[in-house]
Protein backbone atom coordinates (compact mmCIF):
# COMPACT_ATOMS: atom_id res chain seq x y z
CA UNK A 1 196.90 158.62 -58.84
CA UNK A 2 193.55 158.92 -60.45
CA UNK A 3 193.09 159.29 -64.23
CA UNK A 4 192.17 163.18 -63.96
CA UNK A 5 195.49 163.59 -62.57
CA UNK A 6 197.27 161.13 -64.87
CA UNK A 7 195.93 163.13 -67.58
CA UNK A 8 196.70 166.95 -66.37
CA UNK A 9 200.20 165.83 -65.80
CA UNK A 10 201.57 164.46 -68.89
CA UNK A 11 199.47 167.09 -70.76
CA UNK A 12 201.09 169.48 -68.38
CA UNK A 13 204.40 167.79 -69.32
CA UNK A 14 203.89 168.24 -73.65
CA UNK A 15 202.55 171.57 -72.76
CA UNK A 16 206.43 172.28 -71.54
CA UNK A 17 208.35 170.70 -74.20
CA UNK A 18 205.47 172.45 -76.90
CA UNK A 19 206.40 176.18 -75.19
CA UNK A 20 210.00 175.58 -75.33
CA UNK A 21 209.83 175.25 -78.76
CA UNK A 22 207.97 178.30 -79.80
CA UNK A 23 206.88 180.76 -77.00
CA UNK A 24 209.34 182.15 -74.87
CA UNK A 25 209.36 181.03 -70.91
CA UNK A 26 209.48 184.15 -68.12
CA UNK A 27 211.59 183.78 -65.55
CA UNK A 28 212.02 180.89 -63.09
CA UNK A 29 209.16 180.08 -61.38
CA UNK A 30 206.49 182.45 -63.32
CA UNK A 31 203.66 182.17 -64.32
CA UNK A 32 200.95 184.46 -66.66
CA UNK A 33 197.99 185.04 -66.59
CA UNK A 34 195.42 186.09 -69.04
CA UNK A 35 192.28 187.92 -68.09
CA UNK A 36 188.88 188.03 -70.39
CA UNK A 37 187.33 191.40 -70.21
CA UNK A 38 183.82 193.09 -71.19
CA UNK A 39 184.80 196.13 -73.51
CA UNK A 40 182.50 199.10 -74.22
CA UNK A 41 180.29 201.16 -72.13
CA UNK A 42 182.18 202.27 -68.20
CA UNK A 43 184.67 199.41 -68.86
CA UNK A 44 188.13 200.97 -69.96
CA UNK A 45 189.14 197.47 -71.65
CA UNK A 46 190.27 196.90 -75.18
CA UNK A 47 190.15 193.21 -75.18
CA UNK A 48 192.40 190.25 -73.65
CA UNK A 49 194.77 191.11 -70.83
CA UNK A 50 198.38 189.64 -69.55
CA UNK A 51 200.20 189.82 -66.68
CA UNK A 52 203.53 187.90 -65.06
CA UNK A 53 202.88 186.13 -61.66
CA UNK A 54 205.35 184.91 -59.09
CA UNK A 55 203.65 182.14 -57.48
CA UNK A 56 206.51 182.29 -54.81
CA UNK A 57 205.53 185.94 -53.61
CA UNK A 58 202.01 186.31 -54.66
CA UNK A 59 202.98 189.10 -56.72
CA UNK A 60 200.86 190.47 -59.72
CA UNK A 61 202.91 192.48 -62.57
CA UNK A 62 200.78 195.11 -64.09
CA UNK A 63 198.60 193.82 -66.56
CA UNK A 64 199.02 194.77 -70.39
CA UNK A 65 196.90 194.34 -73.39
CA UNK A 66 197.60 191.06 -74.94
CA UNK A 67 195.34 191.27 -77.82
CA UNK A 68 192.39 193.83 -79.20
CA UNK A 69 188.69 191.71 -78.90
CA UNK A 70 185.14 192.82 -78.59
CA UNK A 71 184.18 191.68 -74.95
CA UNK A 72 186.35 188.32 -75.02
CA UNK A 73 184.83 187.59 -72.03
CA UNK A 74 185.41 183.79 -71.19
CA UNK A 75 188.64 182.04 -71.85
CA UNK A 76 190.31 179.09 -72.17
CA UNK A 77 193.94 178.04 -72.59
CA UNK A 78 195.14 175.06 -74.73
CA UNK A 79 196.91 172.07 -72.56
CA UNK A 80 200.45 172.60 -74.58
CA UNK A 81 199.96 176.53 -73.45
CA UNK A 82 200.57 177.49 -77.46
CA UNK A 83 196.50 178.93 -77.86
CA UNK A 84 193.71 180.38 -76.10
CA UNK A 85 190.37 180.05 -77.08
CA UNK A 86 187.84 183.83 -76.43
CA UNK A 87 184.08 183.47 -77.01
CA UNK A 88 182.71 186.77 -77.99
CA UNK A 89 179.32 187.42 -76.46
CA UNK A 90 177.88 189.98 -79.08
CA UNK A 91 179.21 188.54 -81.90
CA UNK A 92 178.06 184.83 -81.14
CA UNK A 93 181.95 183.25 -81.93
CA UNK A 94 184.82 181.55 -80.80
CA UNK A 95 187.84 182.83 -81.32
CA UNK A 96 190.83 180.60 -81.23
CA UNK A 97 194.68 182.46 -80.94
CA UNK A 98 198.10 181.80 -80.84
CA UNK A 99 200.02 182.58 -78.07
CA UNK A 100 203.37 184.90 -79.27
CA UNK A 101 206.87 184.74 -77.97
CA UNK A 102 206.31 187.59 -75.70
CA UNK A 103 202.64 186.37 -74.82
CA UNK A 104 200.66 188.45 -76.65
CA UNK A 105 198.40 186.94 -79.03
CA UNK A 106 197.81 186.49 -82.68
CA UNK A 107 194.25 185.79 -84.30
CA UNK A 108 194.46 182.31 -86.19
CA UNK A 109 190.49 181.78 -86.59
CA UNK A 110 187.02 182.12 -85.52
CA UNK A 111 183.96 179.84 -85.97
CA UNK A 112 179.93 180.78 -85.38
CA UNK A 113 178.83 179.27 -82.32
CA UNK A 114 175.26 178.87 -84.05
CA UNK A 115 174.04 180.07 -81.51
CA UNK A 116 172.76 183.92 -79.10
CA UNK A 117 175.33 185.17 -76.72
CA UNK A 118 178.01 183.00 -76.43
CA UNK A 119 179.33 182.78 -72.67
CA UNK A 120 181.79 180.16 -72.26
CA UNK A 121 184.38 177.76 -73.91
CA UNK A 122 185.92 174.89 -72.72
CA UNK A 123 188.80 172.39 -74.04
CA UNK A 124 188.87 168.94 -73.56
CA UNK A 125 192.18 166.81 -72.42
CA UNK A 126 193.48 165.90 -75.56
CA UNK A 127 193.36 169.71 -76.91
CA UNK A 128 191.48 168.40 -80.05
CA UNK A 129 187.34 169.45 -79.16
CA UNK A 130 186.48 172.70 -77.98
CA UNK A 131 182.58 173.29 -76.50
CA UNK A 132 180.47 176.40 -76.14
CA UNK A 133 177.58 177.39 -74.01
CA UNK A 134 175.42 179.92 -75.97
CA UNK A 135 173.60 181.71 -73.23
CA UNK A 136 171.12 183.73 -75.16
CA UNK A 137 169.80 180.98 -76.86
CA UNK A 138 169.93 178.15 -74.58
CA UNK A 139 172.33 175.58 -76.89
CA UNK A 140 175.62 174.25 -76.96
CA UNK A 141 178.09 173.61 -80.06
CA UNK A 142 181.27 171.59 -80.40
CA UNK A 143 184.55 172.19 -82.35
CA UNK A 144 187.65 170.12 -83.57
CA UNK A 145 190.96 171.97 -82.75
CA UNK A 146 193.11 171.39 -85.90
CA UNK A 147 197.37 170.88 -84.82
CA UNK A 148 197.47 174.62 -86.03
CA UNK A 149 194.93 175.98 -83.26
CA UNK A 150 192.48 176.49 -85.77
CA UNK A 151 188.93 175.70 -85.03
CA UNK A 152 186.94 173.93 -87.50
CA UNK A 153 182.73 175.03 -88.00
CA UNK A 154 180.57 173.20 -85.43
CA UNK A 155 180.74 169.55 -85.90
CA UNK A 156 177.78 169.28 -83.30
CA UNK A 157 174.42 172.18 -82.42
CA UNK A 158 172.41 170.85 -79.74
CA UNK A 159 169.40 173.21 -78.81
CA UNK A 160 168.22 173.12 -75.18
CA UNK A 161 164.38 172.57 -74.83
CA UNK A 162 162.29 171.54 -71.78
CA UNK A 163 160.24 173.19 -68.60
CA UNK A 164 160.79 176.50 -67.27
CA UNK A 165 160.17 177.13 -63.64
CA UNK A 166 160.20 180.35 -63.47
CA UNK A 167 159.12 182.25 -67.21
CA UNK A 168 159.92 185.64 -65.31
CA UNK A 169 163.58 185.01 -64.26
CA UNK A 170 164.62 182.45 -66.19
CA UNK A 171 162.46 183.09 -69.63
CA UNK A 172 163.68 179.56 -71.53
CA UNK A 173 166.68 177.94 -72.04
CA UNK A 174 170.06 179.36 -70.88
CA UNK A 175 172.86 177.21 -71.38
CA UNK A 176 175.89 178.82 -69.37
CA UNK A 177 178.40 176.84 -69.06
CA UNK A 178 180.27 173.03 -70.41
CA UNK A 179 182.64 170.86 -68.19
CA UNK A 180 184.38 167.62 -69.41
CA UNK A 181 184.36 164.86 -66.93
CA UNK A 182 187.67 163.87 -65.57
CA UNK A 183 188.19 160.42 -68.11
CA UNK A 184 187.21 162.97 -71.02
CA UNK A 185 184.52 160.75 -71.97
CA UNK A 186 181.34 163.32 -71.26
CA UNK A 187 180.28 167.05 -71.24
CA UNK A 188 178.46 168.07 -68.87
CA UNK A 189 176.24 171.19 -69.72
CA UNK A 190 174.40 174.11 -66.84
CA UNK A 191 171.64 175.11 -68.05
CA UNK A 192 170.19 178.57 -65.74
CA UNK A 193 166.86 178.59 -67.54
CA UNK A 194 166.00 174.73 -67.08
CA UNK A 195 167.39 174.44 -63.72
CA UNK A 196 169.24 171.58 -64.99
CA UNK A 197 172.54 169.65 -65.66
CA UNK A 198 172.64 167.89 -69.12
CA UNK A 199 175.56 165.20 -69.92
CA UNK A 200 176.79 164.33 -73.41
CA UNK A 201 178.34 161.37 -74.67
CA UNK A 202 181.97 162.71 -76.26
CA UNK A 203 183.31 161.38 -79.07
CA UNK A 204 186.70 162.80 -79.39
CA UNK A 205 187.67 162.11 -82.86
CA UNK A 206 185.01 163.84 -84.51
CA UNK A 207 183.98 166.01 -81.71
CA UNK A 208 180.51 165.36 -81.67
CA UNK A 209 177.78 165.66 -78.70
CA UNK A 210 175.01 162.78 -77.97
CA UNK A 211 172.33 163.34 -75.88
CA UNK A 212 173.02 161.10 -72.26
CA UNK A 213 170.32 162.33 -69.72
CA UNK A 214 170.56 165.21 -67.03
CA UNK A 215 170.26 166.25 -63.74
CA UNK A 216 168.17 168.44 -62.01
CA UNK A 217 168.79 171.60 -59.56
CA UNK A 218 166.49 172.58 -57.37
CA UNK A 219 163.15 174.86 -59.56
CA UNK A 220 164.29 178.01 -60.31
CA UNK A 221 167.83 178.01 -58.90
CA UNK A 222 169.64 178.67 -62.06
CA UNK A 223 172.25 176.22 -62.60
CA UNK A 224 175.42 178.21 -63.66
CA UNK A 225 178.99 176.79 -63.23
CA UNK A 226 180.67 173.71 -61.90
CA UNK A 227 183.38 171.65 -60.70
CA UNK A 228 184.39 168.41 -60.49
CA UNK A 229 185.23 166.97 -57.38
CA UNK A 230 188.95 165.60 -56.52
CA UNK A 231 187.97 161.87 -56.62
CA UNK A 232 185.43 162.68 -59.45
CA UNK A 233 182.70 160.94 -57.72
CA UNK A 234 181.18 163.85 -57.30
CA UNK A 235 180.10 167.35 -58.91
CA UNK A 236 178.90 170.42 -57.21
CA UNK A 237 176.82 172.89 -59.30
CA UNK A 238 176.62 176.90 -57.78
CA UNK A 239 173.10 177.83 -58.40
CA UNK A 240 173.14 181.33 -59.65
CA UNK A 241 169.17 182.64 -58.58
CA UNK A 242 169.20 181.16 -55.22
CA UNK A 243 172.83 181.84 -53.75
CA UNK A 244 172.83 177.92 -53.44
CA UNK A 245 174.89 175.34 -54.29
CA UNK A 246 173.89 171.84 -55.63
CA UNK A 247 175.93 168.63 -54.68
CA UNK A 248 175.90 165.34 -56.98
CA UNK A 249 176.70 162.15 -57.27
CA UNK A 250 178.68 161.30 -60.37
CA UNK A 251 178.67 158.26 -62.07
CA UNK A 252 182.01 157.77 -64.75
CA UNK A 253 180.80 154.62 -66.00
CA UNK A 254 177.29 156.32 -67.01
CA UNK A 255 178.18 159.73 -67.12
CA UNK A 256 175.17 160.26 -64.80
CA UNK A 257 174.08 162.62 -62.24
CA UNK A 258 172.08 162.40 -58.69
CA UNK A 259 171.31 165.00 -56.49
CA UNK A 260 172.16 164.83 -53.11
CA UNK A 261 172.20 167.80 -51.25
CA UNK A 262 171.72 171.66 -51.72
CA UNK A 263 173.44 174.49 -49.56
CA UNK A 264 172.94 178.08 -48.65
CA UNK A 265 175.48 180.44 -50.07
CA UNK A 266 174.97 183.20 -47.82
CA UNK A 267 176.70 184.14 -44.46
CA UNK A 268 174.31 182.01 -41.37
CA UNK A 269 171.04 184.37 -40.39
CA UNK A 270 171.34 186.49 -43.55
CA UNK A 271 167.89 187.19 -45.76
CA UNK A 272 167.78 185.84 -49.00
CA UNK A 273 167.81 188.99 -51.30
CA UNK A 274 167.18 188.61 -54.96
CA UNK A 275 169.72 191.52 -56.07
CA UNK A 276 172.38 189.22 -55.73
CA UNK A 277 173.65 186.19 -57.94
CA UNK A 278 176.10 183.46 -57.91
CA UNK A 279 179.48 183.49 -60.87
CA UNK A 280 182.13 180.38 -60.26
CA UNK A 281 183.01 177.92 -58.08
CA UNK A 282 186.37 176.76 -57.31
CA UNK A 283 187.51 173.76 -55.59
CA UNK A 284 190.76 173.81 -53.98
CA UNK A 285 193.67 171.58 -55.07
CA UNK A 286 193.14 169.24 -52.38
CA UNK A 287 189.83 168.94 -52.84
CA UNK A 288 188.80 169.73 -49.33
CA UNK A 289 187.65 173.65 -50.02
CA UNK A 290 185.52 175.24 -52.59
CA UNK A 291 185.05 178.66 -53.07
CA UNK A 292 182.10 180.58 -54.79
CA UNK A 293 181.71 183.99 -55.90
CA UNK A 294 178.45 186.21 -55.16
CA UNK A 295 178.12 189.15 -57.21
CA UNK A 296 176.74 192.51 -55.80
CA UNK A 297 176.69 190.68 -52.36
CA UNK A 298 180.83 191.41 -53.29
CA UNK A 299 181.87 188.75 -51.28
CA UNK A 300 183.55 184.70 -52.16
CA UNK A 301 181.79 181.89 -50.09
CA UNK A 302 183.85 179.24 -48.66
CA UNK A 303 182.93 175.86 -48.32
CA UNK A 304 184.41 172.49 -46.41
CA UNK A 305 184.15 169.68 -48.51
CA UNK A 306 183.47 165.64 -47.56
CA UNK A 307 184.52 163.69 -50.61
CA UNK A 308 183.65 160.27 -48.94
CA UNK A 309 180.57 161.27 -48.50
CA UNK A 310 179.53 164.20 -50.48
CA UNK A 311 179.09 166.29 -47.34
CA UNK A 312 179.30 170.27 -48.08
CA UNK A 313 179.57 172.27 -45.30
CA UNK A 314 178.94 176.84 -45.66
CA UNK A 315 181.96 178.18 -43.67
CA UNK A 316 182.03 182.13 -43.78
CA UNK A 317 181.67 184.74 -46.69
CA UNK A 318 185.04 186.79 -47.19
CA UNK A 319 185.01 190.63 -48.94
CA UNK A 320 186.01 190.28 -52.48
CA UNK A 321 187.68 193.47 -52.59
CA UNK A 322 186.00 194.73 -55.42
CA UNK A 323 182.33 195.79 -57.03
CA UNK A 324 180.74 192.27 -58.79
CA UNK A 325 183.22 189.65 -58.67
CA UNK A 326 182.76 187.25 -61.37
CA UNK A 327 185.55 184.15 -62.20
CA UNK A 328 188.56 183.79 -60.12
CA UNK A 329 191.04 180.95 -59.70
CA UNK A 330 192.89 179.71 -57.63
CA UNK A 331 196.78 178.75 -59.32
CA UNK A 332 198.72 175.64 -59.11
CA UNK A 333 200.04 175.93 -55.72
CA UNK A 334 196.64 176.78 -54.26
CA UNK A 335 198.11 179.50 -52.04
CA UNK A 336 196.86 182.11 -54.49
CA UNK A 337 193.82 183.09 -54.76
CA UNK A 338 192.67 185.62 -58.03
CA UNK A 339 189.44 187.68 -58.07
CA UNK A 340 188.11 190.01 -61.39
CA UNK A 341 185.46 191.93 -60.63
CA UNK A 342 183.50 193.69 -63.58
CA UNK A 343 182.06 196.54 -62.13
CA UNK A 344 185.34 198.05 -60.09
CA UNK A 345 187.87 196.97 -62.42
CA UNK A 346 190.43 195.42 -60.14
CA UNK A 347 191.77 192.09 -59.83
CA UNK A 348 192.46 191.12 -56.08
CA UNK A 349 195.22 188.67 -54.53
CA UNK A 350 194.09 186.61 -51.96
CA UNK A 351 196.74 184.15 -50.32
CA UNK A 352 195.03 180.71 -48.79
CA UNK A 353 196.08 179.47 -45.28
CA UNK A 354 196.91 176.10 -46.17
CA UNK A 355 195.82 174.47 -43.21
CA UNK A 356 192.24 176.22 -42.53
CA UNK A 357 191.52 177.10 -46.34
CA UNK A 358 191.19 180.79 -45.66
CA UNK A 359 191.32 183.10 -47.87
CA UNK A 360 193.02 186.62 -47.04
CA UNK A 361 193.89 189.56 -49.16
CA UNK A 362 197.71 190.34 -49.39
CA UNK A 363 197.11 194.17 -50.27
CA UNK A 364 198.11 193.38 -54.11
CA UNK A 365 196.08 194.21 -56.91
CA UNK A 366 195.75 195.32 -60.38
CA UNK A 367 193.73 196.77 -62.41
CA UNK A 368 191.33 195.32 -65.51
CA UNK A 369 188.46 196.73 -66.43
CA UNK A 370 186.01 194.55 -66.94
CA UNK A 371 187.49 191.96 -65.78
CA UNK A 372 185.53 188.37 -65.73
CA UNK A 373 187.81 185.48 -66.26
CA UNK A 374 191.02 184.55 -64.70
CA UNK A 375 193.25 182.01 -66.55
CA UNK A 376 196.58 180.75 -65.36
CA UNK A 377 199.62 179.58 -67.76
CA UNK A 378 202.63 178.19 -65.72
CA UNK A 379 205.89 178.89 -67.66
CA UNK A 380 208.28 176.92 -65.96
């Protein structure tokens, strides 16, 4: 067992006992799941969405408003399950909230993320440092999580500076997303407009950032979101501008990153076409798929994966179901499979052959309007 897993289970464990205490379990076997939404303009959403899923049937309940927000668009649950943490794009803040009985969610605090257009928030393994990726300004802030939820003001502002490959596209610094490594001992930071991947020296008891080198994508690729491989020897990078995807090798001692290999995105013989762009990647349980959205191309990439050697391997592009599919994840079992899309509104169910890592729609779906993040909370 290595110490990612470790670490996700007995958090997974306290996260139990904590939600028996004060939120109310679903039924056997259930799980929620909360979706972050754009509000305003054609989207029909009014903030943070829930809905039940049975991870034995694939089934989706219809989802209900959990809590009012202005675009909550990213989100990110708590390991004991009691909060969830919004960032709110237009407002430039984290939002931190307690999860109710019934699920629905209750406002405790929000902090200034010092920086323009806030796009993402992560939470490290203890549940005590939360990081945000400011997009609009290129810059990343960290937070201590108080026992209450609560977020504290931003123990740590770093603002991205360096080369920009491409002034058209990319304009300057465009920090877009924060990951922390498996041991919880560094963040690693995308940055789109620097086309690279910066790492940060975590210190978890004050929840302060220090600078610890970076990695580079290919010019003018647009590094956007990642995930860590299942051994953690390795991190893959999608590369929103070019439909790519960047492989590295990861060093946990170091916290440092080395390219080895970039892939194609799109299906074999297909042009490149600038109209389209890259959202998440997911890696599959057992750490031998990864999937990878492509917005306005509407479809999810699938990928083998060779974690001996790093290999990564484009095996066919599957319909999303939907108009721009952004985040989607892939719950505990990984035989579910759950798209958003932001432009069509509807959250698709996917079930994944367990032996080929397929993905295939099961004809359920539900809508959210502007839906962009998918976040899983297992109950029981």
């Amino acid at each position: 067992m290595n110490r990612r897993t470790f670490a996700h289970q007995v958090i997974g464990t306290a996260g139990i006992l904590l939600a028996g205490k004060g939120v109310a379990l679903a039924a056997a076997g259930k799980t929620r799941v909360y979706f972050g939404t754009y509000t305003g303009g054609k989207s029909d959403s009014k903030g943070i969405y829930m809905a039940d899923f049975d991870p034995a049937t694939g089934v989706l309940g219809t989802p209900e408003l959990a809590v009012e927000a202005d675009s909550p668009s990213f989100l990110e649950i708590h390991p004991s399950g009691k909060f969830v943490y919004a960032v709110g794009e237009s407002r430039a803040s984290v939002m931190a909230y307690a999860v109710l009985p019934d699920g629905k969610l209750k406002l405790i605090n929000k902090a200034s993320c010092k920086g323009q257009g806030a796009c993402h928030v992560n939470i490290d393994k203890t549940g005590t440092v939360a990081v945000v990726a400011n997009y609009g300004s290129g810059s990343v802030a960290s937070f201590q999580i108080k026992p209450d939820g609560s977020l504290s003001e931003a123990v740590s502002f770093i603002q991205h500076e360096g080369t920009v490959a491409d002034k058209k596209r990319q304009g300057g610094p465009h920090a877009h997303s924060a990951n922390f490594s498996p041991d919880n001992r560094f963040v690693l930071v995308c940055d789109l407009g620097l086309d690279k991947v910066f790492s940060y020296k975590l210190d978890v008891t004050s929840g302060a950032l220090a600078a610890n080198g970076s990695g580079s994508v290919p010019p003018a690729s647009g590094a956007r979101h990642l995930v860590f491989s299942k051994s953690g020897k390795h991190v893959l990078v999608n590369n929103e501008i070019t439909l790519t995807e960047t492989v590295f090798a990861y060093d946990a001692e170091s916290g440092k990153l080395t390219a080895l290999e970039t892939v194609s995105l799109l299906p074999k013989g297909e042009a490149f076409s600038s109209k389209y762009s890259t959202a998440e990647t997911r890696m599959h349980p057992n750490g031998k798929w990864v999937y990878v959205s492509l917005r306005t191309h509407d479809t999810i990439a699938r990928l083998d994966f060779d974690d001996a050697t790093g290999k990564l391997t484009h095996v066919n592009n599957v319909s999303s179901g939907g108009k721009v599919p952004r985040n989607f994840n892939i719950d505990a079992s990984g035989r579910w499979l759950l798209a958003a899309h932001q432009d069509s509104g509807n959250v698709v169910v996917f079930e994944i052959d367990q032996a080929t890592g397929e993905i295939k729609p099961t004809g359920k779906e539900q809508h959210v309007g502007g839906g962009v993040c998918v976040r899983f909370l297992k109950l029981t």
